[in-house]
C-alpha atoms as a PDB file:
ATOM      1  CA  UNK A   1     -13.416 264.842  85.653  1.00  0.00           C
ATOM      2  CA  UNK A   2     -14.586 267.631  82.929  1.00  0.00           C
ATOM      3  CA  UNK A   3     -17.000 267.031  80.702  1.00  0.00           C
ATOM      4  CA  UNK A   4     -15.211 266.389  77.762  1.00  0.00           C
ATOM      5  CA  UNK A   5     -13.865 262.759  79.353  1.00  0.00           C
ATOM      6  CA  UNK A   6     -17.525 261.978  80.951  1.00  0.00           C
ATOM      7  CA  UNK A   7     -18.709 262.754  77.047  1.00  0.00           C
ATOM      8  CA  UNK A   8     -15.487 260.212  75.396  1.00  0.00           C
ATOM      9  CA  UNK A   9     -16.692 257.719  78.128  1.00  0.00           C
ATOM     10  CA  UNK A  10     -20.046 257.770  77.275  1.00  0.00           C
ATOM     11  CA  UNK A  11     -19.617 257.563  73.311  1.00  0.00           C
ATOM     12  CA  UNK A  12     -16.979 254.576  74.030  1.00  0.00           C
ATOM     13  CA  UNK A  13     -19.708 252.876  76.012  1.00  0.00           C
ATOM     14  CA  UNK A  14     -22.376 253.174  73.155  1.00  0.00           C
ATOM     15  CA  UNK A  15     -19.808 252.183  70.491  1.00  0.00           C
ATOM     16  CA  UNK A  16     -18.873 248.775  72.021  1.00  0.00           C
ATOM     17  CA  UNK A  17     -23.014 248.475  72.749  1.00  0.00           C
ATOM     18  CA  UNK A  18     -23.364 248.746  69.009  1.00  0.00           C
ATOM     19  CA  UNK A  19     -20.592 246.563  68.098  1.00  0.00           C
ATOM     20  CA  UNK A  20     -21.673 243.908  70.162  1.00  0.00           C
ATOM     21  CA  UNK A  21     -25.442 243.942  68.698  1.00  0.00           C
ATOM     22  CA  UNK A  22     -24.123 244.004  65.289  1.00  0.00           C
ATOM     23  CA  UNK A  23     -21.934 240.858  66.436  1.00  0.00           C
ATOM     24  CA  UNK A  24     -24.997 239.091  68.126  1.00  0.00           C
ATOM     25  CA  UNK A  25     -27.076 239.778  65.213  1.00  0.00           C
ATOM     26  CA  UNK A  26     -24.390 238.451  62.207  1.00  0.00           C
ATOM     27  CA  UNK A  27     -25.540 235.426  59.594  1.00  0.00           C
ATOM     28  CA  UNK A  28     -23.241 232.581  60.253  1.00  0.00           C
ATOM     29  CA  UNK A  29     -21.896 231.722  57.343  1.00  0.00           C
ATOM     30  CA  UNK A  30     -23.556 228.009  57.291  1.00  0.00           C
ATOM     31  CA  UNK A  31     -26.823 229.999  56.774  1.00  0.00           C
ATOM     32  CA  UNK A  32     -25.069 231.801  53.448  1.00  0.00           C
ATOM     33  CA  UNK A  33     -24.607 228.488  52.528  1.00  0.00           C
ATOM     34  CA  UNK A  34     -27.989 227.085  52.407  1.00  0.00           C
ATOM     35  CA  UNK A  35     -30.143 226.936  49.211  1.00  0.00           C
ATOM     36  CA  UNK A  36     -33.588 228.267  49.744  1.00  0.00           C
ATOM     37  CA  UNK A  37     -36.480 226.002  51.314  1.00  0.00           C
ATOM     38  CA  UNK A  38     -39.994 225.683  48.800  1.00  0.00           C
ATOM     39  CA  UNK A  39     -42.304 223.888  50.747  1.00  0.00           C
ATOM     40  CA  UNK A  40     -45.197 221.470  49.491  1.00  0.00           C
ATOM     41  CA  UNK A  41     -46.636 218.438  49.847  1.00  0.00           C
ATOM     42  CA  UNK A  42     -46.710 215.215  47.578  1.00  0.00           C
ATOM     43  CA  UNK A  43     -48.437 215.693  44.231  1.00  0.00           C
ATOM     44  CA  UNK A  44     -48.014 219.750  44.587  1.00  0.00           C
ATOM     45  CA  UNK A  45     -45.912 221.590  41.923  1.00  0.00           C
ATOM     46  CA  UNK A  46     -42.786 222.837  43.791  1.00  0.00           C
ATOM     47  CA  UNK A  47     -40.902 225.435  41.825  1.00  0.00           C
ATOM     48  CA  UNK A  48     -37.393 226.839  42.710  1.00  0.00           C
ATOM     49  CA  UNK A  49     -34.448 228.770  40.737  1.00  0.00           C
ATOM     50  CA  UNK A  50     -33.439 226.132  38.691  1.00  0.00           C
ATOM     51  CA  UNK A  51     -36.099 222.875  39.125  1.00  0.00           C
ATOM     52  CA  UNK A  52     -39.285 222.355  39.139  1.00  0.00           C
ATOM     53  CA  UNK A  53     -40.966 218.996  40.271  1.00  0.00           C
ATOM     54  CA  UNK A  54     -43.676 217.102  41.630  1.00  0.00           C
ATOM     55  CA  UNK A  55     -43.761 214.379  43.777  1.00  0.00           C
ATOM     56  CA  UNK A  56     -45.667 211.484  41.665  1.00  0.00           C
ATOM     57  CA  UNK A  57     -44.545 208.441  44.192  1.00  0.00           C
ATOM     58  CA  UNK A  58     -42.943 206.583  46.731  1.00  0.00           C
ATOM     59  CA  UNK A  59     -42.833 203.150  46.868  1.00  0.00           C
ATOM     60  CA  UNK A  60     -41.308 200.787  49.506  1.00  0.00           C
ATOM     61  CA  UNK A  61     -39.411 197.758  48.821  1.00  0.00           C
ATOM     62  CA  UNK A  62     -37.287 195.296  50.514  1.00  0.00           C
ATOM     63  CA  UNK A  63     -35.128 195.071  47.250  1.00  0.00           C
ATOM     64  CA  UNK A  64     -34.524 196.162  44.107  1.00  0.00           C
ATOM     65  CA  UNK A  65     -33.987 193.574  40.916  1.00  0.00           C
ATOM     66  CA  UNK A  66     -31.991 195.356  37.793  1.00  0.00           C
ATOM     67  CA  UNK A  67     -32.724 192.567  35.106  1.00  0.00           C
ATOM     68  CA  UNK A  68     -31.017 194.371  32.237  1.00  0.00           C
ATOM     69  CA  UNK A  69     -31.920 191.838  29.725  1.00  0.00           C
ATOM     70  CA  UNK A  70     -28.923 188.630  30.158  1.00  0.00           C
ATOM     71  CA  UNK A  71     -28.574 185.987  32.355  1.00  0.00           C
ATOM     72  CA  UNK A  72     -27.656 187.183  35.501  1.00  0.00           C
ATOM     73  CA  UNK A  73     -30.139 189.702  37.028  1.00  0.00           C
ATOM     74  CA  UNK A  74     -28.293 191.805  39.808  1.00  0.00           C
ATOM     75  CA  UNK A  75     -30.490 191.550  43.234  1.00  0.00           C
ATOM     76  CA  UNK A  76     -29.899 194.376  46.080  1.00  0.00           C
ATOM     77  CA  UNK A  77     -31.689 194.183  49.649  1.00  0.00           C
ATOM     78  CA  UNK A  78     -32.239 196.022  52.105  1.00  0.00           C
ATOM     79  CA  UNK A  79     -30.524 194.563  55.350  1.00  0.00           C
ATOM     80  CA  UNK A  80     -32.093 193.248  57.917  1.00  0.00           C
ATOM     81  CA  UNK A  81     -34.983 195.492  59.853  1.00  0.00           C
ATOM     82  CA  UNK A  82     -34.137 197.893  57.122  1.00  0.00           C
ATOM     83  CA  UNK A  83     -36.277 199.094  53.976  1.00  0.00           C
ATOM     84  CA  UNK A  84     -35.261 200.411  50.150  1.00  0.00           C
ATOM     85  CA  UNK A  85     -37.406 204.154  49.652  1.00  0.00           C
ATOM     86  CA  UNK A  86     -37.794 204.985  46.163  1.00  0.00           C
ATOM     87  CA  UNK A  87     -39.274 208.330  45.390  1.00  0.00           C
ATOM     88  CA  UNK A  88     -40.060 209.341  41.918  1.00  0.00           C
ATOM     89  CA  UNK A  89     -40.806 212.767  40.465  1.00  0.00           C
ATOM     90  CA  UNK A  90     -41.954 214.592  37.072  1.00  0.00           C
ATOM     91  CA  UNK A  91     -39.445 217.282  36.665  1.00  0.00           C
ATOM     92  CA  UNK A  92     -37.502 220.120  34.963  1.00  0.00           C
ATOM     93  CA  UNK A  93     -34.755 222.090  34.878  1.00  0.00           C
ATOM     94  CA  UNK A  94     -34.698 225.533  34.015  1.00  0.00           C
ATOM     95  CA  UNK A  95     -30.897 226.382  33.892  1.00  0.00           C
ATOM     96  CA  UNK A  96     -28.683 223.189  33.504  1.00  0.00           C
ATOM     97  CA  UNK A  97     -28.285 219.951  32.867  1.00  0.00           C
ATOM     98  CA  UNK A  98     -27.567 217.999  35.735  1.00  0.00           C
ATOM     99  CA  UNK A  99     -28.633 214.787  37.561  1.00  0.00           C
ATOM    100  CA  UNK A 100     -31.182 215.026  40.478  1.00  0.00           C
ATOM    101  CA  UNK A 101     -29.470 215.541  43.983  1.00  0.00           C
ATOM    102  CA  UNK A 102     -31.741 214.024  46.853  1.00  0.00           C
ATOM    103  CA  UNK A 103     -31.625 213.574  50.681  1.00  0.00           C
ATOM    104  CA  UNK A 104     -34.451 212.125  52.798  1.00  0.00           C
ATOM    105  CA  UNK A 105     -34.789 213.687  56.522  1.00  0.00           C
ATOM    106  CA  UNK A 106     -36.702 211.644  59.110  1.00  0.00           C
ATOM    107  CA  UNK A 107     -36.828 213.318  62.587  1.00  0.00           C
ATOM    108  CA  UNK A 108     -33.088 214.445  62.812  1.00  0.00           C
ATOM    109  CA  UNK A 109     -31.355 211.594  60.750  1.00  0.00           C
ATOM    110  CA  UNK A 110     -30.762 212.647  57.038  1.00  0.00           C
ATOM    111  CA  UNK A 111     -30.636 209.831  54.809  1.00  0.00           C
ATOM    112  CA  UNK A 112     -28.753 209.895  51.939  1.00  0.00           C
ATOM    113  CA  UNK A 113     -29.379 207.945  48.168  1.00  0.00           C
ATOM    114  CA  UNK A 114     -28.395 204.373  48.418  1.00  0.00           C
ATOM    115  CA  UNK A 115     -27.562 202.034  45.429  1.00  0.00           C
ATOM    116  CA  UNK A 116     -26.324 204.800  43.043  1.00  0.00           C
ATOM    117  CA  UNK A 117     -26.597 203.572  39.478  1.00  0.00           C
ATOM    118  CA  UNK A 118     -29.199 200.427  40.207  1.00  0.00           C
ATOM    119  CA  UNK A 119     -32.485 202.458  39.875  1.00  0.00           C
ATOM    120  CA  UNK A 120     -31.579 205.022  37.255  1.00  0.00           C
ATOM    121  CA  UNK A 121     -31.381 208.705  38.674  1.00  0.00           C
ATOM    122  CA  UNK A 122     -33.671 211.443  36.871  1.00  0.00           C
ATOM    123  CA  UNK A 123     -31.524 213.394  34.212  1.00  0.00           C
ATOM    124  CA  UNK A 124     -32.462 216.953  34.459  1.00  0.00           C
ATOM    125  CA  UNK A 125     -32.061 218.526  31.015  1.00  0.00           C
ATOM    126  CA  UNK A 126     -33.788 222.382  30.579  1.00  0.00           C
ATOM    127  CA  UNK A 127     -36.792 223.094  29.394  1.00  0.00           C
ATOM    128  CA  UNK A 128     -37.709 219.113  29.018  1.00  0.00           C
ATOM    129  CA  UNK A 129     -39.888 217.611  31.701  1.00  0.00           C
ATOM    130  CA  UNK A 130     -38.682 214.381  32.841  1.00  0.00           C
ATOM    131  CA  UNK A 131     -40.408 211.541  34.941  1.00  0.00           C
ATOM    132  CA  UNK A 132     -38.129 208.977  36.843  1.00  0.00           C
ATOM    133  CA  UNK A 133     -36.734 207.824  39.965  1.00  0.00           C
ATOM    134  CA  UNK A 134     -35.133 210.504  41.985  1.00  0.00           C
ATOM    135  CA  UNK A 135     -33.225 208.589  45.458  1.00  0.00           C
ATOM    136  CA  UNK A 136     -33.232 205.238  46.829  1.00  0.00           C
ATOM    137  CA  UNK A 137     -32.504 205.576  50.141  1.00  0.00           C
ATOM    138  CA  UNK A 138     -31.983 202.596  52.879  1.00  0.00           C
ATOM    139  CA  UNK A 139     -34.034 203.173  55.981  1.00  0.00           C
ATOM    140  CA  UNK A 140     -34.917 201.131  59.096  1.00  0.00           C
ATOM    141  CA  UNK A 141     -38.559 199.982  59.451  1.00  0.00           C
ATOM    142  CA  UNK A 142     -39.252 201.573  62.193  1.00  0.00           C
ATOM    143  CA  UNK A 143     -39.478 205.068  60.511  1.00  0.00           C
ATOM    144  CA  UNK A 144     -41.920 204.090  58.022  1.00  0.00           C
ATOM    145  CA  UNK A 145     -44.800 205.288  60.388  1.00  0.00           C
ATOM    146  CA  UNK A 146     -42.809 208.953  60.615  1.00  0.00           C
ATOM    147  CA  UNK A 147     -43.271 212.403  58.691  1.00  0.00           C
ATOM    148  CA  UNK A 148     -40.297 212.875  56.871  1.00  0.00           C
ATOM    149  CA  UNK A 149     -39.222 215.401  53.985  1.00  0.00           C
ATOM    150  CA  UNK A 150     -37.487 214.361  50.613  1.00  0.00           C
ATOM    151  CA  UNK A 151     -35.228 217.460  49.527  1.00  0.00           C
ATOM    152  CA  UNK A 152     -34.371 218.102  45.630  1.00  0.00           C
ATOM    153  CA  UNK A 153     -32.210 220.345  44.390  1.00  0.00           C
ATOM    154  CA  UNK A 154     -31.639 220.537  40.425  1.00  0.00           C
ATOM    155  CA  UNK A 155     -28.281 221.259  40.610  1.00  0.00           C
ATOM    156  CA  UNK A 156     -24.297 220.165  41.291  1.00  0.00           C
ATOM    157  CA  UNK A 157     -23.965 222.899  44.065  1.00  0.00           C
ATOM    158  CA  UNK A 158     -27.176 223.271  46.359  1.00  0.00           C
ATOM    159  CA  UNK A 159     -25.590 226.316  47.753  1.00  0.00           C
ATOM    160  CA  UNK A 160     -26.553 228.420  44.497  1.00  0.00           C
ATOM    161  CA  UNK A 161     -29.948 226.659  43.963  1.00  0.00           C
ATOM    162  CA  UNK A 162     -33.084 226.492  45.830  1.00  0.00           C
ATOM    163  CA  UNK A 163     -34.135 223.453  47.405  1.00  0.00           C
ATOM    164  CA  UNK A 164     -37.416 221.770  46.831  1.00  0.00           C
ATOM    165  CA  UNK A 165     -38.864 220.357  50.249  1.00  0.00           C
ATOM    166  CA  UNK A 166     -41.560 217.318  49.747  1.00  0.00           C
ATOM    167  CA  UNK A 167     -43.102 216.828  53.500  1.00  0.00           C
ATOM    168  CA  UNK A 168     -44.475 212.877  53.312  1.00  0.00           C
ATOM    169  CA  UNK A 169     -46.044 210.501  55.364  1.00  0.00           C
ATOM    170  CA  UNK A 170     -44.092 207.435  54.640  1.00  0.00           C
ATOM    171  CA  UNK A 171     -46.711 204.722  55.441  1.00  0.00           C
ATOM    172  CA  UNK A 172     -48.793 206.433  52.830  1.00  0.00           C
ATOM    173  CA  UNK A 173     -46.533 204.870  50.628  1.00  0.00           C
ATOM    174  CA  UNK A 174     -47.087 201.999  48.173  1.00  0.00           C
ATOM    175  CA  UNK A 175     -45.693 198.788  49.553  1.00  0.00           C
ATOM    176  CA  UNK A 176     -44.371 195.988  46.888  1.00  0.00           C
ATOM    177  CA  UNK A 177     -42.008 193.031  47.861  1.00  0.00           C
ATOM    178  CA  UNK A 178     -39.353 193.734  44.717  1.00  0.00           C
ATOM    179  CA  UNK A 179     -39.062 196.514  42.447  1.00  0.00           C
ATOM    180  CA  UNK A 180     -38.011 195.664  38.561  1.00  0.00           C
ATOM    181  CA  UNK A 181     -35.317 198.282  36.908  1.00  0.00           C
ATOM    182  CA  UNK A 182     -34.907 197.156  33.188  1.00  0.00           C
ATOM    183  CA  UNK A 183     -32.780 199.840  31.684  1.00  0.00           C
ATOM    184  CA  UNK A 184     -29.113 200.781  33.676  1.00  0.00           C
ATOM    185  CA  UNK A 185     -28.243 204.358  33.662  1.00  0.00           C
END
């Protein structure tokens, strides 16, 4: 062997060592995906690229009454074992105008917003501070003495938008037996 081959060998060698640390060490492309975490706790003044917000409440129900002003006032429960979450937030877009898009993560279950139209969603609308309801989610009893983290994002596409991160102790929470919605979305 002459010392030109040992020399090709040994380059060959260090360029598939380099290719496979730049392979190991690649974003996946879920992480390209994923707004960007701000962190806080209730009552703090979260601000991202395109919301800001504070966390003013949650209360806990075991249903929701929309009495909208005739007859026949619509009633939603929770099911059985189960609880109605209702967070509400001061907040304000910077960029567009879009509704509020909420999750609520407890332990490795993500909860999304139940009941949709019932308990009217925050519009965000820039430059105008808003306070409202933000996500009624459905959750089982048992997970009102967790941590859990209410995520907002101000926008249509979280992808392009940071994500504002509430952490909360859910059995800090205000307890009543029905909430009252008078005015639908």
């Amino acid at each position: 062997m002459t010392w030109r081959r040992v020399l090709n060998w040994g380059v060959f060698a260090v360029l598939v060592v380099c290719a496979i640390l730049v392979r190991n060490h690649q974003i996946d492309k879920v992480e390209l995906q994923e707004p960007i975490d701000v962190r806080g706790a209730e009552g703090q003044r979260l601000i991202g690229r395109n919301i800001a917000a504070t966390l003013t409440g949650i209360t806990i129900t075991d249903s929701v009454i929309g009495d909208y002003g005739d007859d026949h006032p619509e009633i939603y429960a929770a099911h059985n074992g189960w609880v109605l979450a209702i967070f509400s937030i001061d907040a304000q877009s910077t960029v567009s105008d879009d509704k509020t898009n909420t999750d609520l993560v407890i332990a490795e279950n993500t909860y999304g917003t139940r009941y949709m139209g019932i308990v009217p969603e925050l519009q965000l609308t820039p430059g105008i501070p808003n306070q409202g309801y933000a996500g009624t989610f459905e959750i089982p009893v048992s997970a009102l003495q967790s941590r859990a983290s209410f995520r907002v994002t101000g926008s249509g596409n979280p992808s392009r938008d940071s994500r504002l991160v509430f952490d909360v102790t859910l059995a800090n929470a205000q307890r009543v037996p029905a909430l009252i919605v008078k005015k639908r979305i």
